[in-house]
Every structure is written in C-alpha cells, then in structure tokens.
PDB file of N, CA and C in Angstrom:
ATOM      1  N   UNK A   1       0.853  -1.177   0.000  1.00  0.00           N
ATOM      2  CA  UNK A   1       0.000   0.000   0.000  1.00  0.00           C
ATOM      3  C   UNK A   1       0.895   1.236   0.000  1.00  0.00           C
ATOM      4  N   UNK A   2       0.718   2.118  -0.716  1.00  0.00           N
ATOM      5  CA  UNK A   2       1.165   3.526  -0.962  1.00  0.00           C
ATOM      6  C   UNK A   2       1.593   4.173   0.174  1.00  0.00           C
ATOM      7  N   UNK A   3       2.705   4.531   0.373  1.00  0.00           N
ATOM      8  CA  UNK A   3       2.649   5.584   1.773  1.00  0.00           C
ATOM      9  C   UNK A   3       1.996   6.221   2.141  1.00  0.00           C
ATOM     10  N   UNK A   4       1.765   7.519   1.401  1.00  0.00           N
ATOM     11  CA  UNK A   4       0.693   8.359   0.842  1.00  0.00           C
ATOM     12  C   UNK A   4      -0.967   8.270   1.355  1.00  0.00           C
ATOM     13  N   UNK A   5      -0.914   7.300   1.421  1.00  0.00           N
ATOM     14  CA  UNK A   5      -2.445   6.991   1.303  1.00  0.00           C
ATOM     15  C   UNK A   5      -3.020   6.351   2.961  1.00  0.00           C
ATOM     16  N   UNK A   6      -4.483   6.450   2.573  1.00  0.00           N
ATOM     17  CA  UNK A   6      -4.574   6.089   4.408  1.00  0.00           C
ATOM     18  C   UNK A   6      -4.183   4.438   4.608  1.00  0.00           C
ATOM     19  N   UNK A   7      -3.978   4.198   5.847  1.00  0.00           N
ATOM     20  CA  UNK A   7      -3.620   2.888   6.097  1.00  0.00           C
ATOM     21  C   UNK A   7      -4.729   1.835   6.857  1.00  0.00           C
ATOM     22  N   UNK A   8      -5.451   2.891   7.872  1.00  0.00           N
ATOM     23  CA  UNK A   8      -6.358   2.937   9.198  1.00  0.00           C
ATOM     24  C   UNK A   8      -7.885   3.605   8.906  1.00  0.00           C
ATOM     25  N   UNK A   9      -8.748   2.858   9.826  1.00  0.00           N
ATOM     26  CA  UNK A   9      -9.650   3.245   9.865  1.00  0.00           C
ATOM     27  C   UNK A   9      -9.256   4.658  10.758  1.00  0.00           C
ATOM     28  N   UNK A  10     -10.551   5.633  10.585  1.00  0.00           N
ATOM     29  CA  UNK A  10      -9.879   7.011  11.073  1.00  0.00           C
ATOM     30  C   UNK A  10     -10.547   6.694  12.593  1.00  0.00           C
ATOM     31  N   UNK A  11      -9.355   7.391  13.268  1.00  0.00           N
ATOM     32  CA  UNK A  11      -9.712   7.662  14.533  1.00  0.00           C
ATOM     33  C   UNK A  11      -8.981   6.534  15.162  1.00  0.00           C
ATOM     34  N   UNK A  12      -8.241   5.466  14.547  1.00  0.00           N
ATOM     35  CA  UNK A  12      -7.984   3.716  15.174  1.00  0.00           C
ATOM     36  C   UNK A  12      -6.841   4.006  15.856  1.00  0.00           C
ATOM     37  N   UNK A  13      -5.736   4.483  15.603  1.00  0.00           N
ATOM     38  CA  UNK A  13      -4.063   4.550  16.171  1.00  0.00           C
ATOM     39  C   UNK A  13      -4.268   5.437  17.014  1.00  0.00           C
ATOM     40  N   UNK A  14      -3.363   4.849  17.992  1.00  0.00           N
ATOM     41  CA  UNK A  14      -2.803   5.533  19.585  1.00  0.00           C
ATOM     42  C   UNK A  14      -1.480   5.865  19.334  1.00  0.00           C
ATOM     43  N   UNK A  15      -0.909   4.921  18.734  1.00  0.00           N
ATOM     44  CA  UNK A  15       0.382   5.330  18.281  1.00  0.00           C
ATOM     45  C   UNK A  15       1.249   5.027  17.061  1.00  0.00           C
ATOM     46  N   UNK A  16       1.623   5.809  16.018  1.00  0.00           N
ATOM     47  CA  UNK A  16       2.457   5.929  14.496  1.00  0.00           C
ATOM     48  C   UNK A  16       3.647   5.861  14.451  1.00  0.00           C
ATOM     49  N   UNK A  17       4.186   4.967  14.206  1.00  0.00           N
ATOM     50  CA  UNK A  17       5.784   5.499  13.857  1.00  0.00           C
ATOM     51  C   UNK A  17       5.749   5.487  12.600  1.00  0.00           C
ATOM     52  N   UNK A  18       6.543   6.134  11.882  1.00  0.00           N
ATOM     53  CA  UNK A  18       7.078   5.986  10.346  1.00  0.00           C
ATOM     54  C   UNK A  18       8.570   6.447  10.642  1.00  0.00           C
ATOM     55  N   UNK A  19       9.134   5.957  10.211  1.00  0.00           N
ATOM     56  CA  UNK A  19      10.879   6.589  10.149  1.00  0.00           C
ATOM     57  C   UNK A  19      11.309   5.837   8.913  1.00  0.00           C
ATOM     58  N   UNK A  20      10.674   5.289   8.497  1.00  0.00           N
ATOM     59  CA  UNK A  20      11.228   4.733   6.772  1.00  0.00           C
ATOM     60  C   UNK A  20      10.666   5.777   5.499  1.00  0.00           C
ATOM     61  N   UNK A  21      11.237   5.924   4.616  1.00  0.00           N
ATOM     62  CA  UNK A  21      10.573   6.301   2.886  1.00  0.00           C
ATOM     63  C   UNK A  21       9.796   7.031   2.902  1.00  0.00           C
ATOM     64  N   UNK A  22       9.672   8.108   3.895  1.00  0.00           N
ATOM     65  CA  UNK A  22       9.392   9.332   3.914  1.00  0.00           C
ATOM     66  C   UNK A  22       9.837  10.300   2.849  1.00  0.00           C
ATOM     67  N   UNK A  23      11.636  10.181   2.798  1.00  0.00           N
ATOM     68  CA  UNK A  23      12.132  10.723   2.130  1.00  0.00           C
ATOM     69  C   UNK A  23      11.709  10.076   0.213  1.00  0.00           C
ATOM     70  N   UNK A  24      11.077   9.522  -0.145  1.00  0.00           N
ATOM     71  CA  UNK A  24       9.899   8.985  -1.357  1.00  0.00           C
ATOM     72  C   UNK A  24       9.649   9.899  -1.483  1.00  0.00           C
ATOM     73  N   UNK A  25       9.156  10.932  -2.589  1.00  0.00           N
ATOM     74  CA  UNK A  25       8.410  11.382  -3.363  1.00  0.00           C
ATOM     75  C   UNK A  25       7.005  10.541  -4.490  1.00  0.00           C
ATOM     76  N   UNK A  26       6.114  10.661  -3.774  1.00  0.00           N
ATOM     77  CA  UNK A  26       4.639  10.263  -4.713  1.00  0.00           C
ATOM     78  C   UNK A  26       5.618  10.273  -6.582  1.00  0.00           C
ATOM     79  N   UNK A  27       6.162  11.266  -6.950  1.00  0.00           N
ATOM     80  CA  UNK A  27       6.462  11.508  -8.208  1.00  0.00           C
ATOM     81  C   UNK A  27       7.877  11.708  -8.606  1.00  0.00           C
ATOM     82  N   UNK A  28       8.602  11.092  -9.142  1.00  0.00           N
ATOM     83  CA  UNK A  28      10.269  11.049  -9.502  1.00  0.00           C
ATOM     84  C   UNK A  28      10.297  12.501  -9.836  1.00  0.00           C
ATOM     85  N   UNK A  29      11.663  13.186  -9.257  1.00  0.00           N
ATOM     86  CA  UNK A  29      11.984  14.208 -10.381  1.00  0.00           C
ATOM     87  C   UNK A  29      11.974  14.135 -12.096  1.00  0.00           C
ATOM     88  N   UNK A  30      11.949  14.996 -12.755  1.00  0.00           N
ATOM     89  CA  UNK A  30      12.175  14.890 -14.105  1.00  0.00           C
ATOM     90  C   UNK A  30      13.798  15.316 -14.700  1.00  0.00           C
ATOM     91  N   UNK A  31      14.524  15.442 -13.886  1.00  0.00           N
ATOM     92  CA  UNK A  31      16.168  15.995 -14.498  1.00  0.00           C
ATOM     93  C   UNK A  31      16.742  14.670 -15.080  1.00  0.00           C
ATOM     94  N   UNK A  32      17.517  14.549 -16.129  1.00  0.00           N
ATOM     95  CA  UNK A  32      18.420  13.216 -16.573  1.00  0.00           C
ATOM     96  C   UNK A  32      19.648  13.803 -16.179  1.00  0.00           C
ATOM     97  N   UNK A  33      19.867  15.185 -15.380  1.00  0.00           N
ATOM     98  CA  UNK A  33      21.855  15.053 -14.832  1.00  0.00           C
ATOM     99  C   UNK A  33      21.799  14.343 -13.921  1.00  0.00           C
ATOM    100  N   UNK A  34      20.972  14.000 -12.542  1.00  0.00           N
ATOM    101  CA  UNK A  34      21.148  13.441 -11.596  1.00  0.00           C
ATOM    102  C   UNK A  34      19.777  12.485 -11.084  1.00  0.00           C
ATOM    103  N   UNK A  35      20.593  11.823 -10.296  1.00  0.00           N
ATOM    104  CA  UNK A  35      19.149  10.874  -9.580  1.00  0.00           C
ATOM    105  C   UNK A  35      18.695  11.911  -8.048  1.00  0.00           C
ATOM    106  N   UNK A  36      20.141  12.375  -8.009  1.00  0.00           N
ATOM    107  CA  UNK A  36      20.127  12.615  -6.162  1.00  0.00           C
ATOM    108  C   UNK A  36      19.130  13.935  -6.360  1.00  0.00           C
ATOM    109  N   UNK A  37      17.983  14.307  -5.482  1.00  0.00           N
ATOM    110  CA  UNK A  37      17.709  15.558  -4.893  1.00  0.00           C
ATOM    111  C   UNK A  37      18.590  16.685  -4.497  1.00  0.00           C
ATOM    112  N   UNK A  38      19.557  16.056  -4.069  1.00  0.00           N
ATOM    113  CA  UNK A  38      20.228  17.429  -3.589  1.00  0.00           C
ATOM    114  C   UNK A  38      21.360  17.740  -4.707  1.00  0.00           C
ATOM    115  N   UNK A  39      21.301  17.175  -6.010  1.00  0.00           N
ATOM    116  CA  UNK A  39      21.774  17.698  -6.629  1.00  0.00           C
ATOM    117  C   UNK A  39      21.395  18.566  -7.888  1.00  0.00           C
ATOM    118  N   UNK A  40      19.833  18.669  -7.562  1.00  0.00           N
ATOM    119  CA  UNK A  40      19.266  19.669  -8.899  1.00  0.00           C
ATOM    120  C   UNK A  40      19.478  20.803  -8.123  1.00  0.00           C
ATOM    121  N   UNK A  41      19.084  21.857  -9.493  1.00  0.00           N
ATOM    122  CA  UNK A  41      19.298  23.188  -9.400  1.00  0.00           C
ATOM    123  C   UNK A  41      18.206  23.589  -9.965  1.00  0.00           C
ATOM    124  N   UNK A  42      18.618  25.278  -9.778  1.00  0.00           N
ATOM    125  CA  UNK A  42      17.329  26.162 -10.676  1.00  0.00           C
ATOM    126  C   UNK A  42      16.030  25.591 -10.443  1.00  0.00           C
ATOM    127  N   UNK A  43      15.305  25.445 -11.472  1.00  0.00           N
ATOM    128  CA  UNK A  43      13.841  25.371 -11.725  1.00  0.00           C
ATOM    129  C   UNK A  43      13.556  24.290 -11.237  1.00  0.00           C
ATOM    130  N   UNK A  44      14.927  22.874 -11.576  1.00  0.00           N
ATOM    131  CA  UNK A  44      14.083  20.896 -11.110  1.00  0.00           C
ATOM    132  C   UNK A  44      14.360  21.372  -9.772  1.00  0.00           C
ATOM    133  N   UNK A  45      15.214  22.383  -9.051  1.00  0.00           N
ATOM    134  CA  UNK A  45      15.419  21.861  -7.460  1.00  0.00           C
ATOM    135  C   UNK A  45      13.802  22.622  -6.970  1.00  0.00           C
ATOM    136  N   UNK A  46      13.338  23.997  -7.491  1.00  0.00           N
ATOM    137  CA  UNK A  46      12.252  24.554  -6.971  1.00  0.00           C
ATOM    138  C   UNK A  46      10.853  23.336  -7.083  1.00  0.00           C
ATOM    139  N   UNK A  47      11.047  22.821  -8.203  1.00  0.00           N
ATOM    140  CA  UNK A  47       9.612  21.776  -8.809  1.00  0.00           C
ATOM    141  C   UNK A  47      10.209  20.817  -7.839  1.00  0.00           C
ATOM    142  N   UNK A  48      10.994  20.222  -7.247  1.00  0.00           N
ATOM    143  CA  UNK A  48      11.609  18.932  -6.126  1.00  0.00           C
ATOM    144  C   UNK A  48      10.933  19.070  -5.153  1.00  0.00           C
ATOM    145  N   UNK A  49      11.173  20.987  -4.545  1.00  0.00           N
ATOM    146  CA  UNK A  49      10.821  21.163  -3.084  1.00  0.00           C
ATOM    147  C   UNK A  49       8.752  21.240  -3.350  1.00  0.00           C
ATOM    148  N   UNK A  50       8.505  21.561  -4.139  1.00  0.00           N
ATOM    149  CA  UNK A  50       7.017  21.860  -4.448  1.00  0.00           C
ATOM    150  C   UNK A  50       6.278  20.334  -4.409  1.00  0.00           C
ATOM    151  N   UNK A  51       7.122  19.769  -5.107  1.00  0.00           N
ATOM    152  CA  UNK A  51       6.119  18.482  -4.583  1.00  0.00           C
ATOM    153  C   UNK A  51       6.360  17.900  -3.346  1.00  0.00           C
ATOM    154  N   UNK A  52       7.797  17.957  -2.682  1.00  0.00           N
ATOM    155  CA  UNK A  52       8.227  17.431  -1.467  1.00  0.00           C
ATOM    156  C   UNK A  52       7.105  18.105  -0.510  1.00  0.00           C
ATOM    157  N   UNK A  53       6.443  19.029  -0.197  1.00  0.00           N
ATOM    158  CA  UNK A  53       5.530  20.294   0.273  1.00  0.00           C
ATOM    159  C   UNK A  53       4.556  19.394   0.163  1.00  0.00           C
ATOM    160  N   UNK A  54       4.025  19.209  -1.160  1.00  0.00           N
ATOM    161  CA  UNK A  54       2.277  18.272  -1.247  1.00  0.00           C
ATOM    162  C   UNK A  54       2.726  17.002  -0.707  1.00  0.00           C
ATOM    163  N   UNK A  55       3.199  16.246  -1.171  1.00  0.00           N
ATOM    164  CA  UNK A  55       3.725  14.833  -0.335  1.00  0.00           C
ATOM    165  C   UNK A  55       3.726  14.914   0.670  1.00  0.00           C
ATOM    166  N   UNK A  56       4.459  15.718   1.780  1.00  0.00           N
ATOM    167  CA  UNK A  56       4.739  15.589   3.106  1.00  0.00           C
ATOM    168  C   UNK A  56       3.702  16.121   3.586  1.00  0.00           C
ATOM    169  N   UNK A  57       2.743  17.066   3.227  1.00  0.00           N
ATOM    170  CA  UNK A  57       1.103  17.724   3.741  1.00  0.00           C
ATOM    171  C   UNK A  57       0.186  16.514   3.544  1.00  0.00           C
ATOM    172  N   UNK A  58       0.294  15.784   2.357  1.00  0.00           N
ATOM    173  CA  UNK A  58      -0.537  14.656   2.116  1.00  0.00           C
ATOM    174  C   UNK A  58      -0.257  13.471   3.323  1.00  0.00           C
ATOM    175  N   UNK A  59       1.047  13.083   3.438  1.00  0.00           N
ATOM    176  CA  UNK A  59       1.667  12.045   4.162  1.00  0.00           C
ATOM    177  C   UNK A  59       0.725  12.464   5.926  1.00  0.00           C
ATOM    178  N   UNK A  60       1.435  14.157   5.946  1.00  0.00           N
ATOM    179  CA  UNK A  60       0.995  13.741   7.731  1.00  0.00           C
ATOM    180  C   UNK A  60      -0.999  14.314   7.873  1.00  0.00           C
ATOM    181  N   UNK A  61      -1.534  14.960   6.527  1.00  0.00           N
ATOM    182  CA  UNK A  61      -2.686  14.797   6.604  1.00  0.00           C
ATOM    183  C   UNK A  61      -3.629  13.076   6.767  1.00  0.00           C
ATOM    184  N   UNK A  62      -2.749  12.470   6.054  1.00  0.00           N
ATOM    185  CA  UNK A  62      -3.010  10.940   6.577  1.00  0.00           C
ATOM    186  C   UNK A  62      -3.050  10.084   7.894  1.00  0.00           C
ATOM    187  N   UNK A  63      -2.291  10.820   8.017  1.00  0.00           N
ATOM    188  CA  UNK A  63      -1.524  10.001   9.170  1.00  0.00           C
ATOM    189  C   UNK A  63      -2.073  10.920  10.537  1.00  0.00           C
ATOM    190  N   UNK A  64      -2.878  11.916  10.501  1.00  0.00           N
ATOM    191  CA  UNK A  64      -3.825  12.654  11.190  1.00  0.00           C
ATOM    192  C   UNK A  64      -4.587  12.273  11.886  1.00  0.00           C
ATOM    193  N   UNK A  65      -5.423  11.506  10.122  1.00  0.00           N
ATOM    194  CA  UNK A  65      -6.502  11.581   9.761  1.00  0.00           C
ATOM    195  C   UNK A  65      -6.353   9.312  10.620  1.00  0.00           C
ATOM    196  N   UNK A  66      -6.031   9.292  11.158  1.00  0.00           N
ATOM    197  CA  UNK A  66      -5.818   7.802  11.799  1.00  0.00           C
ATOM    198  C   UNK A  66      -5.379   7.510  13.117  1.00  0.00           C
ATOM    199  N   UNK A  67      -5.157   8.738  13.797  1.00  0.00           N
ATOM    200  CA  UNK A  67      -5.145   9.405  15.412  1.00  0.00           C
ATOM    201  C   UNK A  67      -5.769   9.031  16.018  1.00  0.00           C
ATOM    202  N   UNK A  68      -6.617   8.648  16.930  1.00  0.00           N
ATOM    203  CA  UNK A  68      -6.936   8.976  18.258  1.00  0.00           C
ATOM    204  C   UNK A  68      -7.196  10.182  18.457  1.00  0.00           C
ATOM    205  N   UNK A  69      -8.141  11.049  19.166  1.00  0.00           N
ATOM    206  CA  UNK A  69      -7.752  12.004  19.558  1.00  0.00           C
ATOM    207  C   UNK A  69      -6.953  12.023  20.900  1.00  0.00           C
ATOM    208  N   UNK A  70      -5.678  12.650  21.100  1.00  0.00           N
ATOM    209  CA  UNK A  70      -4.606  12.678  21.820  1.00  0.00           C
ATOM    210  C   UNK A  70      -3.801  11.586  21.728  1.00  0.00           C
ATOM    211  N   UNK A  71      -3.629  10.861  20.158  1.00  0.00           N
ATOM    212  CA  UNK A  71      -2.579   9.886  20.076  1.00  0.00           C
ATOM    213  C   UNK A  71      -1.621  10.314  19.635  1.00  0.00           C
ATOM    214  N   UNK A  72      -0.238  10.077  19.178  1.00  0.00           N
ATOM    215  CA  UNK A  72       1.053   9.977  18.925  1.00  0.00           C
ATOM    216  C   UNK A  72       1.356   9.841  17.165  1.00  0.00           C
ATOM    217  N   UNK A  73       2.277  10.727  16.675  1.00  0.00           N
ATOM    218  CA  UNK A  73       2.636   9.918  15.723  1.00  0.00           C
ATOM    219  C   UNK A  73       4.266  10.743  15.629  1.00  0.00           C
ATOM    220  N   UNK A  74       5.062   9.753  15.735  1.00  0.00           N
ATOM    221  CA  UNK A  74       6.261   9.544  15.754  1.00  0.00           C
ATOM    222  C   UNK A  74       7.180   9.388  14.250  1.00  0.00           C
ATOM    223  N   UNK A  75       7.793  10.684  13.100  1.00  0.00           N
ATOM    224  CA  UNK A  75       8.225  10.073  12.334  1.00  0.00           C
ATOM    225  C   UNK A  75       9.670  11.066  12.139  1.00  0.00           C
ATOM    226  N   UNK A  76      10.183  10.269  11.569  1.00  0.00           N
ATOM    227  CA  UNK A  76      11.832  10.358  11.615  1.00  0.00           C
ATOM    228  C   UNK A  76      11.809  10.493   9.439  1.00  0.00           C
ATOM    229  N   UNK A  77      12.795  11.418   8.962  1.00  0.00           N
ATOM    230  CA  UNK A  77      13.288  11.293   7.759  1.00  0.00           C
ATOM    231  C   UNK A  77      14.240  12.041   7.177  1.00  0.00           C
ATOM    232  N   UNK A  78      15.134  11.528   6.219  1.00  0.00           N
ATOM    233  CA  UNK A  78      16.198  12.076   5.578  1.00  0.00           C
ATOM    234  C   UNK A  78      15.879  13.540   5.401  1.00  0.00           C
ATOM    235  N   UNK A  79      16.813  14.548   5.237  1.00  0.00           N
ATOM    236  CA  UNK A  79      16.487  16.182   5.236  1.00  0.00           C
ATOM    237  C   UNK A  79      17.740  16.510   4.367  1.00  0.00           C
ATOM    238  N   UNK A  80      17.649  17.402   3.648  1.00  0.00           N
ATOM    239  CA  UNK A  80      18.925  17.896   3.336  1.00  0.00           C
ATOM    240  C   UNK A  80      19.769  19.074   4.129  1.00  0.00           C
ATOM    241  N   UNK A  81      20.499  19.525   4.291  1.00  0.00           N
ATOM    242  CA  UNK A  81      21.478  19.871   5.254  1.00  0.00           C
ATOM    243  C   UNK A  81      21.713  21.286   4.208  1.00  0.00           C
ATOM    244  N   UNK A  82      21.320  22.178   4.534  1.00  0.00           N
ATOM    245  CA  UNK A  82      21.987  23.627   3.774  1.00  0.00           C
ATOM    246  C   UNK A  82      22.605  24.162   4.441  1.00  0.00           C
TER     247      UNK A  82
END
C-alpha cells in the first residue's frame, strides 16, 4: 500500500511510527543530470521542493486523519542539510 495513502480506519491509532521512505516522493523528479535531490538546481530543485511540500502535507494529513484524539505519531526522515 502507498505511503501516501490512508492505512487505518480514522480515529484507530494511539500510536504511528514511520521513520522509513518518507524521504519517497509520490512523483520522480524529471532531471536526466542526476538521480540525487540534492543535486538539482534552478527550476528541477524549486519543482523537487514543491512536490516534497504536497507529499509531506498529504503524508501527515493521513496520518492525522488515523489518530486517536490525543494519540502519537512519531516520524523520523532524511532532510537535506543547507
């Protein structure tokens, strides 16, 4: 099942971890110089961070949305370092 996507009935988890494939993007970059993220520039690095933004709003709107009210969700992921 998709990261992305819900996992849980809503309201079921007390407690979330994710600390894996966070750092996933729903959608590959489009550059052929590099695979790595932190190595586009210009326009592919701005279109990188723009979807990284919807992905990660989508990811913890999910993962919200499968709480408890006053449960936990615990997640850990790769960052780039500026």
């Amino acid at each position: 099942m998709p990261l992305y996507k819900q996992k849980s009935t809503v309201g079921m988890i007390d407690y979330n971890e994710n600390s894996s494939a966070q750092q996933w993007l729903v959608q590959k970059h489009q550059s052929p110089e590099t695979i790595w993220y932190a190595d586009l520039l210009g326009n592919a690095r701005s279109e990188m961070w723009r979807l990284a933004k919807s992905d990660w709003t989508m990811f913890l709107t999910m993962r919200a949305d499968e709480l408890r009210s006053g449960g936990f969700l615990r997640a850990s992921a790769l960052y780039l370092y500026l």
